[in-house]
Protein backbone atom coordinates (compact mmCIF):
# COMPACT_ATOMS: atom_id res chain seq x y z
CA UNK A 1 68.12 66.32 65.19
CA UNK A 2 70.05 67.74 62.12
CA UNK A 3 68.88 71.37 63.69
CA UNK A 4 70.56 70.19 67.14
CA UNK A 5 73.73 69.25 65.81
CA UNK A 6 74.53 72.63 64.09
CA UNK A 7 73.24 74.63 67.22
CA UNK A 8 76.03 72.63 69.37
CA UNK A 9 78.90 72.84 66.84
CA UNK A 10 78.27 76.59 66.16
CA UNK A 11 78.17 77.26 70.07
CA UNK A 12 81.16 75.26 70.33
CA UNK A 13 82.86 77.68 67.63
CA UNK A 14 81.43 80.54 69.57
CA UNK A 15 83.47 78.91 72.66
CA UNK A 16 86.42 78.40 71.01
CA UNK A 17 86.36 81.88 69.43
CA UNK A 18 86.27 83.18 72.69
CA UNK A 19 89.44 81.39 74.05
CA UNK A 20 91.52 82.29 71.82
CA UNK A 21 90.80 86.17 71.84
CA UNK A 22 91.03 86.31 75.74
CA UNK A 23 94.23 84.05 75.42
CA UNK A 24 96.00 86.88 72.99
CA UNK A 25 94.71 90.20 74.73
CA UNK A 26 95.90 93.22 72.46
CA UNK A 27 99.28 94.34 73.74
CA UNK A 28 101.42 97.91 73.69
CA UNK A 29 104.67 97.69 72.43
CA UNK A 30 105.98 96.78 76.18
CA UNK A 31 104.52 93.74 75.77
CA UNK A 32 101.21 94.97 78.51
CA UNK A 33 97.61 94.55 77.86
CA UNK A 34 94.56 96.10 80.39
CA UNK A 35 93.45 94.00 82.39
CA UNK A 36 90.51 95.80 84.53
CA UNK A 37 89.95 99.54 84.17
CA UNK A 38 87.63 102.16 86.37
CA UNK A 39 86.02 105.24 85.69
CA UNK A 40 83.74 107.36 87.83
CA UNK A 41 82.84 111.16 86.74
CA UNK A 42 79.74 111.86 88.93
CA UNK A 43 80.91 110.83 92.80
CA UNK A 44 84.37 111.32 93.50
CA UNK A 45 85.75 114.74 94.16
CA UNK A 46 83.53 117.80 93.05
CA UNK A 47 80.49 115.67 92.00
CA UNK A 48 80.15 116.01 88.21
CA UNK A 49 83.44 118.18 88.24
CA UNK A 50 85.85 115.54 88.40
CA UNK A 51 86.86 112.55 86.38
CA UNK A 52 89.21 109.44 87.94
CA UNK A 53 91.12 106.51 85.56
CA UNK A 54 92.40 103.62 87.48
CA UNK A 55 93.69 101.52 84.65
CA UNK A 56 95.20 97.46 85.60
CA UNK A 57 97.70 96.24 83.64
CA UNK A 58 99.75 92.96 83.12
CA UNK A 59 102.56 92.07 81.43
CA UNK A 60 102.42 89.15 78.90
CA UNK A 61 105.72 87.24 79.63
CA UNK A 62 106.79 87.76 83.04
CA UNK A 63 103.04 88.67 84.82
CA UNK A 64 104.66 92.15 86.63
CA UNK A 65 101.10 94.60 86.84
CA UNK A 66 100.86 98.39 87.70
CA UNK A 67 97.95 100.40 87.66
CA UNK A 68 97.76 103.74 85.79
CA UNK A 69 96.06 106.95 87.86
CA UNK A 70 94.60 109.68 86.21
CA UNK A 71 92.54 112.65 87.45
CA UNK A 72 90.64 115.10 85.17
CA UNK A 73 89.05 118.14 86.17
CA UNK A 74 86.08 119.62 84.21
CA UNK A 75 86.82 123.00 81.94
CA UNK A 76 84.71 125.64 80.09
CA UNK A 77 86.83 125.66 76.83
CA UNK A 78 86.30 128.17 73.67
CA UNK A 79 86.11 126.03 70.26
CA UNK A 80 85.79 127.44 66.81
CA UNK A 81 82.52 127.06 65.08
CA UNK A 82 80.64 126.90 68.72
CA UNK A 83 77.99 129.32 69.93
CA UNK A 84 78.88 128.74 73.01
CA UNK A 85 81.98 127.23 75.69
CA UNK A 86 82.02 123.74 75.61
CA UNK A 87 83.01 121.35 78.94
CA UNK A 88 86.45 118.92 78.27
CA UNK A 89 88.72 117.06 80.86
CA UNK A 90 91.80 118.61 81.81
CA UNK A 91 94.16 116.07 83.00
CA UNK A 92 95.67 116.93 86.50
CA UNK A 93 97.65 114.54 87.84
CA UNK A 94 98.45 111.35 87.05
CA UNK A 95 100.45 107.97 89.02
CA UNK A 96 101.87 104.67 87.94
CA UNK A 97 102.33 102.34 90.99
CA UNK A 98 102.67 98.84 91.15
CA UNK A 99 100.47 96.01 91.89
CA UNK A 100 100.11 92.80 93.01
CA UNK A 101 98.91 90.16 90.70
CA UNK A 102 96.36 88.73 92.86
CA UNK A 103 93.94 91.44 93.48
CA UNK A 104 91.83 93.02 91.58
CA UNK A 105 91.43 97.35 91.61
CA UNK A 106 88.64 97.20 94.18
CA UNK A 107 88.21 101.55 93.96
CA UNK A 108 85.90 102.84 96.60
CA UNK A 109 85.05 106.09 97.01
CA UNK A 110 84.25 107.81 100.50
CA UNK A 111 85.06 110.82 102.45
CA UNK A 112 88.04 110.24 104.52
CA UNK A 113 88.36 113.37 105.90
CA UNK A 114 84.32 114.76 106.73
CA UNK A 115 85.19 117.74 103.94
CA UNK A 116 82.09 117.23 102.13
CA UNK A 117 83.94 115.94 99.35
CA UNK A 118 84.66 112.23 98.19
CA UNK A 119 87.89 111.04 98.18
CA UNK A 120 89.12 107.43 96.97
CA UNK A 121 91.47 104.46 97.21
CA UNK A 122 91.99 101.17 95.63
CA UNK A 123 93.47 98.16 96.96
CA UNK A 124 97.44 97.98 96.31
CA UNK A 125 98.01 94.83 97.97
CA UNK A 126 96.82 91.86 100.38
CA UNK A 127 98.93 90.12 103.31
CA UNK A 128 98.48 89.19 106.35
CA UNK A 129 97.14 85.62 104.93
CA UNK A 130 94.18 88.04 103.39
CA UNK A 131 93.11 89.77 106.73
CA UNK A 132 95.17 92.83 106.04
CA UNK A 133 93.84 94.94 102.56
CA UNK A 134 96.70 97.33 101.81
CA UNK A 135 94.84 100.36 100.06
CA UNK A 136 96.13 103.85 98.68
CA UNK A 137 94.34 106.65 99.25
CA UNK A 138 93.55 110.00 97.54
CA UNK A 139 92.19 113.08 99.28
CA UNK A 140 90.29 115.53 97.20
CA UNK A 141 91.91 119.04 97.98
CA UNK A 142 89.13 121.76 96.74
CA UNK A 143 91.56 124.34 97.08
CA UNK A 144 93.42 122.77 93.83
CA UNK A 145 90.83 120.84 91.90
CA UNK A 146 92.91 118.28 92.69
CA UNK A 147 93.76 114.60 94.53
CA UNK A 148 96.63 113.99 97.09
CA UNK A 149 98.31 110.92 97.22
CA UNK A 150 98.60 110.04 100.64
CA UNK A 151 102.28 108.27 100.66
CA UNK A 152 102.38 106.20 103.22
CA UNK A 153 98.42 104.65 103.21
CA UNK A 154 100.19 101.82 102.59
CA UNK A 155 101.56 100.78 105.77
CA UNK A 156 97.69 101.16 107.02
CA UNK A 157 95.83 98.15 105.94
CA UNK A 158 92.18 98.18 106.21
CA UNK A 159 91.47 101.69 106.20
CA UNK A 160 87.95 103.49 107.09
CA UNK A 161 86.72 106.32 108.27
CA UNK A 162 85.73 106.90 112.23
CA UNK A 163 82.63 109.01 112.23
CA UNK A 164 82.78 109.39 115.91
CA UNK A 165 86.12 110.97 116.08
CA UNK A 166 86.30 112.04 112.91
CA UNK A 167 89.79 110.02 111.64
CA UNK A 168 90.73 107.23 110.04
CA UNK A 169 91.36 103.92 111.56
CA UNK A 170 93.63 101.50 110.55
CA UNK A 171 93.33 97.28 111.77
CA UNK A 172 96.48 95.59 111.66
CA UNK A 173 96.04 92.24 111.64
CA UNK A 174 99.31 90.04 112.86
CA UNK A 175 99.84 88.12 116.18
CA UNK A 176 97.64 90.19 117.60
CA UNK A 177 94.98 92.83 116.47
CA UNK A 178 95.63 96.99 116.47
CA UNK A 179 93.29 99.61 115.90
CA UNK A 180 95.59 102.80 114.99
CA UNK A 181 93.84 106.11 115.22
CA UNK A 182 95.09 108.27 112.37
CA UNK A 183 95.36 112.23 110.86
CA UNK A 184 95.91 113.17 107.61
CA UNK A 185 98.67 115.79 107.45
CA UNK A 186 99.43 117.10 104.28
CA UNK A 187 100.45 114.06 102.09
CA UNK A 188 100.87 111.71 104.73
CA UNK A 189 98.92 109.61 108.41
CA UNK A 190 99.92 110.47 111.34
CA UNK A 191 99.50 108.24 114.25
CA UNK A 192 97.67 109.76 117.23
CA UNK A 193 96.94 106.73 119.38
CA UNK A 194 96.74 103.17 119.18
CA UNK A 195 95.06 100.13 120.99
CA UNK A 196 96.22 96.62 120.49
CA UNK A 197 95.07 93.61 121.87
CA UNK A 198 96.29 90.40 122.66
CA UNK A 199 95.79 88.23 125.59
CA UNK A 200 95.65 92.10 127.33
CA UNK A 201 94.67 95.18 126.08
CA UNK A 202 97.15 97.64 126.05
CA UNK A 203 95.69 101.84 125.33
CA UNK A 204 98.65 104.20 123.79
CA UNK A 205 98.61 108.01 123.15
CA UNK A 206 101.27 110.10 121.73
CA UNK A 207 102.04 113.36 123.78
CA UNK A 208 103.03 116.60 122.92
CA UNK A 209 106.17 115.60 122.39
CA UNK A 210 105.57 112.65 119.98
CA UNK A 211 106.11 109.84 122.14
CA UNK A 212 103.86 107.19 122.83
CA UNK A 213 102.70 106.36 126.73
CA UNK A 214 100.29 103.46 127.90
CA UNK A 215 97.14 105.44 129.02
CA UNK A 216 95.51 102.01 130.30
CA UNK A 217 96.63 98.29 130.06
CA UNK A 218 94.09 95.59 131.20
CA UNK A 219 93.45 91.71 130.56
CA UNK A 220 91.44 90.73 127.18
CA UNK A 221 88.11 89.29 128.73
CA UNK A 222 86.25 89.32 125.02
CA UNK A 223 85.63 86.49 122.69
CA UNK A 224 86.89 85.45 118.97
CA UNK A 225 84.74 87.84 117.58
CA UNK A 226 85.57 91.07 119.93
CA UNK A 227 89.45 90.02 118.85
CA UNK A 228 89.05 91.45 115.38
CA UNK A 229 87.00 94.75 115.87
CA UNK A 230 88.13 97.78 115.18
CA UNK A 231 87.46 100.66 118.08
CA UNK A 232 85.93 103.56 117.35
CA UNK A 233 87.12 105.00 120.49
CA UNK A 234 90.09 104.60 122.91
CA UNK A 235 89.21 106.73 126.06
CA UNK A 236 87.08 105.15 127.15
CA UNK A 237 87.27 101.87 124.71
CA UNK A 238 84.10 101.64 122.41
CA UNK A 239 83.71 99.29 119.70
């Protein structure tokens, strides 16, 4: 019984113990502690070549997070007292954005663009009452050794890639539900076509001269379900 009785206090130290470190996380002089942190040197980018940081962190007094970015690229570097070249990180870029306080990082990594080479986002923001994830994405340029920050991924929630036309699709979720077929060009999406559906289905394509025309408009026969698909395909329309 005596045995008992020091097994529950001592666990209940152990508990205690445990409160009060993760209630007084260590802090920079800013008065910011990390939160979550991700690190991945085997998939994204050149496999084995390439090194991301996505960092969370949260302020102690007034709750404002931002994530820290940083991309490393793998080097053959010379030290003294080596036989041979040894391989270090070279830092390449880096970002500070901020966050929401709600969400956690959520990195994925997948080719956006069908180069062959992994690219990556993680989850800025949530709206749309939780239907829309706002993500930022980075696009591994082999050229440079480097990652792009696409600068308006942003305003595309719910971003994947299409492997039948070989984009990315956005769904915007709001009154009604849009599938927006995109391009990456340069730093940026560009919109090529959209479909949106409501109580109708309406089809738009932009034209050579960057204007959008309705292609096909017809009545929304589906179900609940059907509502909140994304098309992989908008002439004809294909789920």
């Amino acid at each position: 019984m005596k045995s008992l009785k020091i097994t529950i206090v001592f666990c209940a130290f152990l508990f205690l113990l445990f409160l009060s470190c993760s209630g007084n996380p260590k802090r920079d002089k800013d008065g910011y502690f990390s939160e979550e942190k991700f690190v991945d040197s085997l998939n994204a980018g050149e496999k084995r070549k390439t090194k991301v940081e996505f960092e969370k962190f949260r302020h102690t007094g007034n709750g404002d997070v931002f994530v820290s970015i940083k991309f490393y690229k793998s080097e053959k570097k010379w030290i003294k007292g080596e036989k041979t070249d040894i391989d270090i990180w070279r830092l390449t870029n880096s970002f500070k954005f901020d966050k929401d306080g709600v969400t956690g990082l959520d990195v994925q990594i997948s080719d956006f663009n069908n180069d062959g080479f992994n690219d990556i986002t993680y989850q800025s923001a949530i709206a749309g009452r939780g239907g829309n994830i706002v993500m930022t994405l980075f696009v591994y340029d082999p050229d440079n050794k480097d990652f792009i920050h696409i600068k308006n991924s942003e305003s595309y929630p719910n971003l994947t890639y299409n492997e039948k036309l070989h984009c990315i699709n956005s769904l915007i979720l709001t009154g009604s539900t849009t599938t927006v077929f995109l391009t990456i060009k340069k730093d940026a999406l560009e919109e090529f076509a959209r479909v949106d559906v409501s109580d109708k289905i309406v089809v738009e394509e932009k034209g050579g001269d960057g204007k959008f025309r309705v292609v096909e408009e017809k009545p929304f026969k589906g179900n609940d379900e059907d509502f909140y698909k994304t098309f992989k395909n908008y002439k004809p329309l294909e789920y």
